[in-house]
C-alpha atoms as a PDB file:
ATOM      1  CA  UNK A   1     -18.670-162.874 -86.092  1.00  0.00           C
ATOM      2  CA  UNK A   2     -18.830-162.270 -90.120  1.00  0.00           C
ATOM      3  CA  UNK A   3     -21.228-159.042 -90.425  1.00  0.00           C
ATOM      4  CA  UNK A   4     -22.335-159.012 -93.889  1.00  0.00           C
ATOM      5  CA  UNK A   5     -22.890-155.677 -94.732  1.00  0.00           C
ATOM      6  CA  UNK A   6     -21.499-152.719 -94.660  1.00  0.00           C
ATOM      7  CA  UNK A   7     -21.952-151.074 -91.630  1.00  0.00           C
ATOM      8  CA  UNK A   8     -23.260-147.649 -92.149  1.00  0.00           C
ATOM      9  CA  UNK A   9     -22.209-146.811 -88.524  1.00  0.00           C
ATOM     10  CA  UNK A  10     -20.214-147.724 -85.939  1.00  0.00           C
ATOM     11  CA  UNK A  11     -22.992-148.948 -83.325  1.00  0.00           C
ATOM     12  CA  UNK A  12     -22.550-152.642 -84.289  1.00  0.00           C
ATOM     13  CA  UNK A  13     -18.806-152.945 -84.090  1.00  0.00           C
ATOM     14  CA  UNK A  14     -19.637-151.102 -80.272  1.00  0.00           C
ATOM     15  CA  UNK A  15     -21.964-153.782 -79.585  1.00  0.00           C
ATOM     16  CA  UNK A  16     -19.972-156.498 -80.461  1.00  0.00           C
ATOM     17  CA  UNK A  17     -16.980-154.919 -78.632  1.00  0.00           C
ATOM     18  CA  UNK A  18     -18.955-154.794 -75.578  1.00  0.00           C
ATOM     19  CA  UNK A  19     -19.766-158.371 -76.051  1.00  0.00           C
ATOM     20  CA  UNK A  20     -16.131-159.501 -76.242  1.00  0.00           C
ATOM     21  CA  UNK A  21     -16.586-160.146 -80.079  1.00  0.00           C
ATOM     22  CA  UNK A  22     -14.823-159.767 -82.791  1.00  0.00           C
ATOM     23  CA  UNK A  23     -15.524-159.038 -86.185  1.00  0.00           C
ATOM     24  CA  UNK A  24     -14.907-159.961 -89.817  1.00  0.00           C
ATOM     25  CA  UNK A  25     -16.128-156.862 -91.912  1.00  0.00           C
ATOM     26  CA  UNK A  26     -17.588-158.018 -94.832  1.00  0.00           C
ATOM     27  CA  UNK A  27     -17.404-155.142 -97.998  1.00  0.00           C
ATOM     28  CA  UNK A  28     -19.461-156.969-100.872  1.00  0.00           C
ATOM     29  CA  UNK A  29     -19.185-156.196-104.207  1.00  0.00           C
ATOM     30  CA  UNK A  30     -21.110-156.119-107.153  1.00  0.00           C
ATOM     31  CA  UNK A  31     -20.146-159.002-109.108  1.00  0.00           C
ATOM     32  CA  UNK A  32     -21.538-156.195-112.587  1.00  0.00           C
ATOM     33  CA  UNK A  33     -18.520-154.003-111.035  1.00  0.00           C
ATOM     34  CA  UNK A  34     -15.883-156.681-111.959  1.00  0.00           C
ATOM     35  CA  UNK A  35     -16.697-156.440-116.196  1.00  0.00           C
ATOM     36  CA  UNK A  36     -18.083-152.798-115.378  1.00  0.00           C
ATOM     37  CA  UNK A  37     -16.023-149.766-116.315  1.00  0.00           C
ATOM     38  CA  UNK A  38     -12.661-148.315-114.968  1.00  0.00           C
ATOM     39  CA  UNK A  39     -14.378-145.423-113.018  1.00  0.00           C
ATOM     40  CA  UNK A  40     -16.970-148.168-111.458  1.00  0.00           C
ATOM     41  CA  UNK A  41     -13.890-150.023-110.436  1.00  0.00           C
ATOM     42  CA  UNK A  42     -12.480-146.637-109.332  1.00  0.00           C
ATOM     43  CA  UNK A  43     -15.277-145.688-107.243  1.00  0.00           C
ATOM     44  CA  UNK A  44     -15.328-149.210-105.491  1.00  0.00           C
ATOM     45  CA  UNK A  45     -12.022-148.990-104.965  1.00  0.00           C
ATOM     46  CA  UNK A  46     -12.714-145.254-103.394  1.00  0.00           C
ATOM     47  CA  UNK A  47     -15.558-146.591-101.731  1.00  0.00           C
ATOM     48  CA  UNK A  48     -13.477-149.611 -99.805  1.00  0.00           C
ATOM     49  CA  UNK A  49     -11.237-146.759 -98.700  1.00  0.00           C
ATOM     50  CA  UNK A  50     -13.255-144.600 -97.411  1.00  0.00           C
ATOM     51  CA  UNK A  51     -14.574-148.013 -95.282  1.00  0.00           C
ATOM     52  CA  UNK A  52     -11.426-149.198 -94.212  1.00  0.00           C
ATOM     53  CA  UNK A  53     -10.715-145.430 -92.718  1.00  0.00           C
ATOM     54  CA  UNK A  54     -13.388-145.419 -91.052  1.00  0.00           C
ATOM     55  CA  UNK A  55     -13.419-148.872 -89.649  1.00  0.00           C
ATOM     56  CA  UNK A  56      -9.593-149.168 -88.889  1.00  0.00           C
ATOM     57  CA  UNK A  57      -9.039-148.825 -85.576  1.00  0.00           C
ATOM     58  CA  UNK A  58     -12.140-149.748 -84.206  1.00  0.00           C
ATOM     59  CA  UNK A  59     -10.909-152.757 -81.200  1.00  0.00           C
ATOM     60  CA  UNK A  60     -13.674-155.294 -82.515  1.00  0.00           C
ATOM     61  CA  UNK A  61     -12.513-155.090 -85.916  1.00  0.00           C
ATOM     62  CA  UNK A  62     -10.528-158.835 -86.544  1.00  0.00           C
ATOM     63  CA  UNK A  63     -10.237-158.179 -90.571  1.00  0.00           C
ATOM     64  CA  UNK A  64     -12.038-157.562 -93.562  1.00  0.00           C
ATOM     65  CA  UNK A  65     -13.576-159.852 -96.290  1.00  0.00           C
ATOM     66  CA  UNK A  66     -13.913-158.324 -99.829  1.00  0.00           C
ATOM     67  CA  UNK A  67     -15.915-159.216-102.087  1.00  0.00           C
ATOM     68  CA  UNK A  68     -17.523-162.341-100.566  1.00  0.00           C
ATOM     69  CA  UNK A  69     -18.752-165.087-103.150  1.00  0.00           C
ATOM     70  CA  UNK A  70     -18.517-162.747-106.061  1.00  0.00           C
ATOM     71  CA  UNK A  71     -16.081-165.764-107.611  1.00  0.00           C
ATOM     72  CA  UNK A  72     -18.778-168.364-107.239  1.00  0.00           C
ATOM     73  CA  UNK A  73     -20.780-165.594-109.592  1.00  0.00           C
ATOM     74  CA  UNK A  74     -18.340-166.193-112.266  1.00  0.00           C
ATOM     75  CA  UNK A  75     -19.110-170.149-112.585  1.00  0.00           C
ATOM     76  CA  UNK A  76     -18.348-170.710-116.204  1.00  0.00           C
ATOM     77  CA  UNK A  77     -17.794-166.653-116.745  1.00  0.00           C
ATOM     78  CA  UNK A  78     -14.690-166.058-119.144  1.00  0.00           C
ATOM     79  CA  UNK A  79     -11.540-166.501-117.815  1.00  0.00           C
ATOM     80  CA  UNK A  80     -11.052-162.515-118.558  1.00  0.00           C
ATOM     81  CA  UNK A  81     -13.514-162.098-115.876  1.00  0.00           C
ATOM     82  CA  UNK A  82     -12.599-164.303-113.245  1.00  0.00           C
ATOM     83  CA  UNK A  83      -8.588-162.845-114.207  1.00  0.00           C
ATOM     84  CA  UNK A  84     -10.113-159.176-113.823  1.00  0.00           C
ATOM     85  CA  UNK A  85     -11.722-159.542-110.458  1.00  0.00           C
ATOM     86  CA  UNK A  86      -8.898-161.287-109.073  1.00  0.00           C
ATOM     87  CA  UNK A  87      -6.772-158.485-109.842  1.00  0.00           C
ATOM     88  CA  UNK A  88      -9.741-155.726-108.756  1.00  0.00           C
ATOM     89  CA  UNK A  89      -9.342-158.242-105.333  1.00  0.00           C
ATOM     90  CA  UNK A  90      -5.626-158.218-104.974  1.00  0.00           C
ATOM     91  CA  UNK A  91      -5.658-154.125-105.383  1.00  0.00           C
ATOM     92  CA  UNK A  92      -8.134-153.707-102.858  1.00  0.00           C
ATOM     93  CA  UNK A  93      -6.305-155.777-100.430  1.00  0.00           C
ATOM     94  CA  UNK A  94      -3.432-154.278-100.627  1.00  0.00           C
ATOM     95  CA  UNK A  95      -5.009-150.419-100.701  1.00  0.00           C
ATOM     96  CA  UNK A  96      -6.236-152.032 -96.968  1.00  0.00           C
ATOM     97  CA  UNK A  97      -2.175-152.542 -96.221  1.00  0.00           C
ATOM     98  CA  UNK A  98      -1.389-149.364 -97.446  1.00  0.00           C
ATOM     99  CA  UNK A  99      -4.195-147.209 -95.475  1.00  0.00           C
ATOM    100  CA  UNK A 100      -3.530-149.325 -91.685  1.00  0.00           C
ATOM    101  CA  UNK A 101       0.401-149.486 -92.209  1.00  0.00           C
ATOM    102  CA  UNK A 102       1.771-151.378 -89.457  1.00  0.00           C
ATOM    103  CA  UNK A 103      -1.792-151.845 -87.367  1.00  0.00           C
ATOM    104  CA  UNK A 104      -3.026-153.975 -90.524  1.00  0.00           C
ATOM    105  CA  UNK A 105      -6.050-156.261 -90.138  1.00  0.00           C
ATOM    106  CA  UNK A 106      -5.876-158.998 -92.655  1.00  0.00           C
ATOM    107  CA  UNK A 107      -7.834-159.585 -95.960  1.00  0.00           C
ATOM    108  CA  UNK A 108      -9.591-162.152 -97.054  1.00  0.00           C
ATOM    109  CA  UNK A 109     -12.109-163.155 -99.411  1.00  0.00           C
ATOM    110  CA  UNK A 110     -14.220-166.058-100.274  1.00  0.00           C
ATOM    111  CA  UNK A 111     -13.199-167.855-103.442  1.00  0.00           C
ATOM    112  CA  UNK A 112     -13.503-171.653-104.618  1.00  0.00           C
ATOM    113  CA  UNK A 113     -10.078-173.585-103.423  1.00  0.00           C
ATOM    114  CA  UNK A 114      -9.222-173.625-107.546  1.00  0.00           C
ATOM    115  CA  UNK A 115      -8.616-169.701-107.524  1.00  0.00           C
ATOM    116  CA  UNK A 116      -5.965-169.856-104.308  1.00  0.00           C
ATOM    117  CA  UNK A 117      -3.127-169.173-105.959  1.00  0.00           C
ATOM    118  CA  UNK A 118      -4.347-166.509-108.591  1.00  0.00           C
ATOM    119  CA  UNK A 119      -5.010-163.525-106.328  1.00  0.00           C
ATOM    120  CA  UNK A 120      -2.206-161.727-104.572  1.00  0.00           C
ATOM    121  CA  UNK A 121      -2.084-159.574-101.551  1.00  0.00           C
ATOM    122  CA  UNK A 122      -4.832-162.128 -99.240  1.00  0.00           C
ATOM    123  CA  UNK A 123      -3.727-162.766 -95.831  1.00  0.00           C
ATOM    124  CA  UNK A 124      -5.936-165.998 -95.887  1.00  0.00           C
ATOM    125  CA  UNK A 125      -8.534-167.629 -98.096  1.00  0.00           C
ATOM    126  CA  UNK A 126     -12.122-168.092 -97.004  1.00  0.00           C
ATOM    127  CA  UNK A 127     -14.126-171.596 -98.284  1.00  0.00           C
ATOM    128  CA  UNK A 128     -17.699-171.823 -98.089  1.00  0.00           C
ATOM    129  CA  UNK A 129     -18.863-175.223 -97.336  1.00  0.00           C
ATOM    130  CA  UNK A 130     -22.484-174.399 -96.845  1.00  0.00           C
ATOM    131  CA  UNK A 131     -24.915-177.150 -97.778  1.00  0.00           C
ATOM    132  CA  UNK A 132     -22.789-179.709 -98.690  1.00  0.00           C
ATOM    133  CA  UNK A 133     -24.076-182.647 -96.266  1.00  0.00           C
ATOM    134  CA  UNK A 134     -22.335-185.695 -96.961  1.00  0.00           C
ATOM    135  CA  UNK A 135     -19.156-185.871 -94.483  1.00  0.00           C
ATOM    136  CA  UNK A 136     -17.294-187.490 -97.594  1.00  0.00           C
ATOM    137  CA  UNK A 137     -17.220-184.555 -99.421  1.00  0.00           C
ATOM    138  CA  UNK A 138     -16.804-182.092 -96.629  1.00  0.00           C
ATOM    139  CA  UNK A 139     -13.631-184.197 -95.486  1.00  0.00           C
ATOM    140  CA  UNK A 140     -12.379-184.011 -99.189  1.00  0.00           C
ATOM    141  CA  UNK A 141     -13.186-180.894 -99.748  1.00  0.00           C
ATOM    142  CA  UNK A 142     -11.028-179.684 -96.827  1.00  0.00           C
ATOM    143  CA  UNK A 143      -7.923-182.017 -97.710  1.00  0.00           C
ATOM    144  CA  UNK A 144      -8.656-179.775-101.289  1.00  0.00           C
ATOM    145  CA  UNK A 145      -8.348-176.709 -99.483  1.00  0.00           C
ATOM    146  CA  UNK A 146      -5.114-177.881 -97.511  1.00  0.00           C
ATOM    147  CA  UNK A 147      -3.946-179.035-100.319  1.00  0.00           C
ATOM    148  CA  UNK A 148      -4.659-176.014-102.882  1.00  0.00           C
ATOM    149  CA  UNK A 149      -2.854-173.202 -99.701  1.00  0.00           C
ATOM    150  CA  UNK A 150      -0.080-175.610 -97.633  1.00  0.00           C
ATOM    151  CA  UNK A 151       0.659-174.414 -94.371  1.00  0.00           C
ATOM    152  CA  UNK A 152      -1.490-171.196 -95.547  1.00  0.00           C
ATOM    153  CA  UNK A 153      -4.543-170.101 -93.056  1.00  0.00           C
ATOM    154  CA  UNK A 154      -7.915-170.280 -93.811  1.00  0.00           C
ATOM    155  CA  UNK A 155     -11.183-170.014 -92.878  1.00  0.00           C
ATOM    156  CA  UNK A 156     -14.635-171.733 -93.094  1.00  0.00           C
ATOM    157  CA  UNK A 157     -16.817-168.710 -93.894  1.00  0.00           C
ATOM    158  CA  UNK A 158     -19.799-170.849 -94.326  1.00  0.00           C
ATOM    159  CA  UNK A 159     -20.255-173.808 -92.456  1.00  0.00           C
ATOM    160  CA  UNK A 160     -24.233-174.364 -92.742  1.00  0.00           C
ATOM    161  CA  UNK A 161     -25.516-177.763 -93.103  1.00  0.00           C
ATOM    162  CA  UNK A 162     -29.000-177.564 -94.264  1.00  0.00           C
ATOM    163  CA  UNK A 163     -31.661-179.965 -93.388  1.00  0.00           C
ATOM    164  CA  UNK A 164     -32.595-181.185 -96.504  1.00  0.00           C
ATOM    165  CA  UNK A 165     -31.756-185.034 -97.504  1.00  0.00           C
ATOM    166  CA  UNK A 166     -30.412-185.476-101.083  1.00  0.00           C
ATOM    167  CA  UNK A 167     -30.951-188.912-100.692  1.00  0.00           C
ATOM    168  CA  UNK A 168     -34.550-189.295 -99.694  1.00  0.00           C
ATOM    169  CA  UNK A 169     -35.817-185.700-100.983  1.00  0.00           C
ATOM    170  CA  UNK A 170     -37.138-184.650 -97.357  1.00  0.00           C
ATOM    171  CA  UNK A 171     -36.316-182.651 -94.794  1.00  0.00           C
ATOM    172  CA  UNK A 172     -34.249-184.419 -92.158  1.00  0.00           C
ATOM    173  CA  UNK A 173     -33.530-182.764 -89.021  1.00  0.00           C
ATOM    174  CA  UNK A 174     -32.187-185.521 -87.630  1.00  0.00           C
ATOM    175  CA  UNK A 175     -29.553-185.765 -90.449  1.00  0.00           C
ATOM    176  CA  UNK A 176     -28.890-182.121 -90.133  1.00  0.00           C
ATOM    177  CA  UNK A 177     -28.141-182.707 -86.537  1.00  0.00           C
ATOM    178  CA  UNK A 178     -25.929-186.048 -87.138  1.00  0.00           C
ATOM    179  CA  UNK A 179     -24.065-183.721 -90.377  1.00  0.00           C
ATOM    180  CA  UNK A 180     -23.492-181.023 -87.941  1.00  0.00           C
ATOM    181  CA  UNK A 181     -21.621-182.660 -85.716  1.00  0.00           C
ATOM    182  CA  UNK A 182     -19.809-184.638 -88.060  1.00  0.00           C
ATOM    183  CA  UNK A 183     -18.318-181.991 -89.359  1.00  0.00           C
ATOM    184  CA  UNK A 184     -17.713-180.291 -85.638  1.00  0.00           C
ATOM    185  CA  UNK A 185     -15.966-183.711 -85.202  1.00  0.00           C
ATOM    186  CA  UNK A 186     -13.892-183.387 -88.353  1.00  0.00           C
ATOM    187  CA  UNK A 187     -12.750-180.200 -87.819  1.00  0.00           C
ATOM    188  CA  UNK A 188     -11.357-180.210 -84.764  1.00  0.00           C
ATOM    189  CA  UNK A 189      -9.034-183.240 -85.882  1.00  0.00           C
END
């Protein structure tokens, strides 16, 4: 399971342990922090550590995601911003290597498939596929993702199909049912 906060404490990594789960720790950030100042960028930076020391050996932990959807933030941002938090990204995930050494959970993050080859030190890319209905663009969308990180994991970090039909301008349940399964269907092939 993706838990999308930080967890202040450790009681919901226990619970989920004791349910058999694992988890993906989410640590968001800020998308102001990515054009903010070099001690706001410092303190995140101390902040993630102090997280990841905490968190580290906990059993249910499966790996952290940094900074989820702060990209998507920086639709039509300069390309000095979108540069600047892919480099604030890459030095967080690699402070995470440094602090586990050898029992490292990976890093990922959730970025659009253009940005997969920008940002260094990911273990695997997270796409976001929420709302997009129409299996035609969900299947191409996914051949965009294999295609943008070849033989590279990744992850569908949001799969949601809402219920609402472009087409007709109502809510179909029925469609969201039919689109659900669909893409079930599709990824499994």
């Amino acid at each position: 399971v993706r838990i999308p906060f930080v967890m202040a404490d450790l009681a919901v990594l226990d619970a989920c342990a004791d349910a058999g789960l694992m988890v993906i720790a989410d640590f968001p950030v800020d998308p102001s922090v990515v054009t903010g100042t070099d001690a706001e960028q410092q303190a995140l930076a101390l902040a993630f550590e102090e997280y990841v020391t905490d968190l580290k050996d906990h059993p249910a932990l499966l790996m952290w995601c940094v900074g989820a959807d702060v990209r998507a933030t920086l639709t039509g941002a300069a390309a000095a911003d979108k540069a600047t938090w892919a480099k604030l990204l890459s030095l967080l995930a690699w402070l995470a290597a440094d602090i586990e050494g050898d029992a490292y959970h990976p890093v990922t993050s959730v970025s659009p498939v253009e940005d997969a080859d920008d940002i260094g030190g990911l273990d695997l890319w997270g796409f976001d596929l929420t709302g997009v209905n129409d299996m035609t663009t969900r299947r191409t969308l996914l051949d965009d993702i294999e295609a943008a990180v070849p033989g590279e994991a990744f992850w569908i970090s949001g799969f949601g199909v809402s219920a609402w039909d472009q087409g007709s301008n109502t809510v179909s349940e029925p469609l969201q049912a039919e689109t659900a399964l669909d893409f079930a269907d599709a990824i499994a092939e």
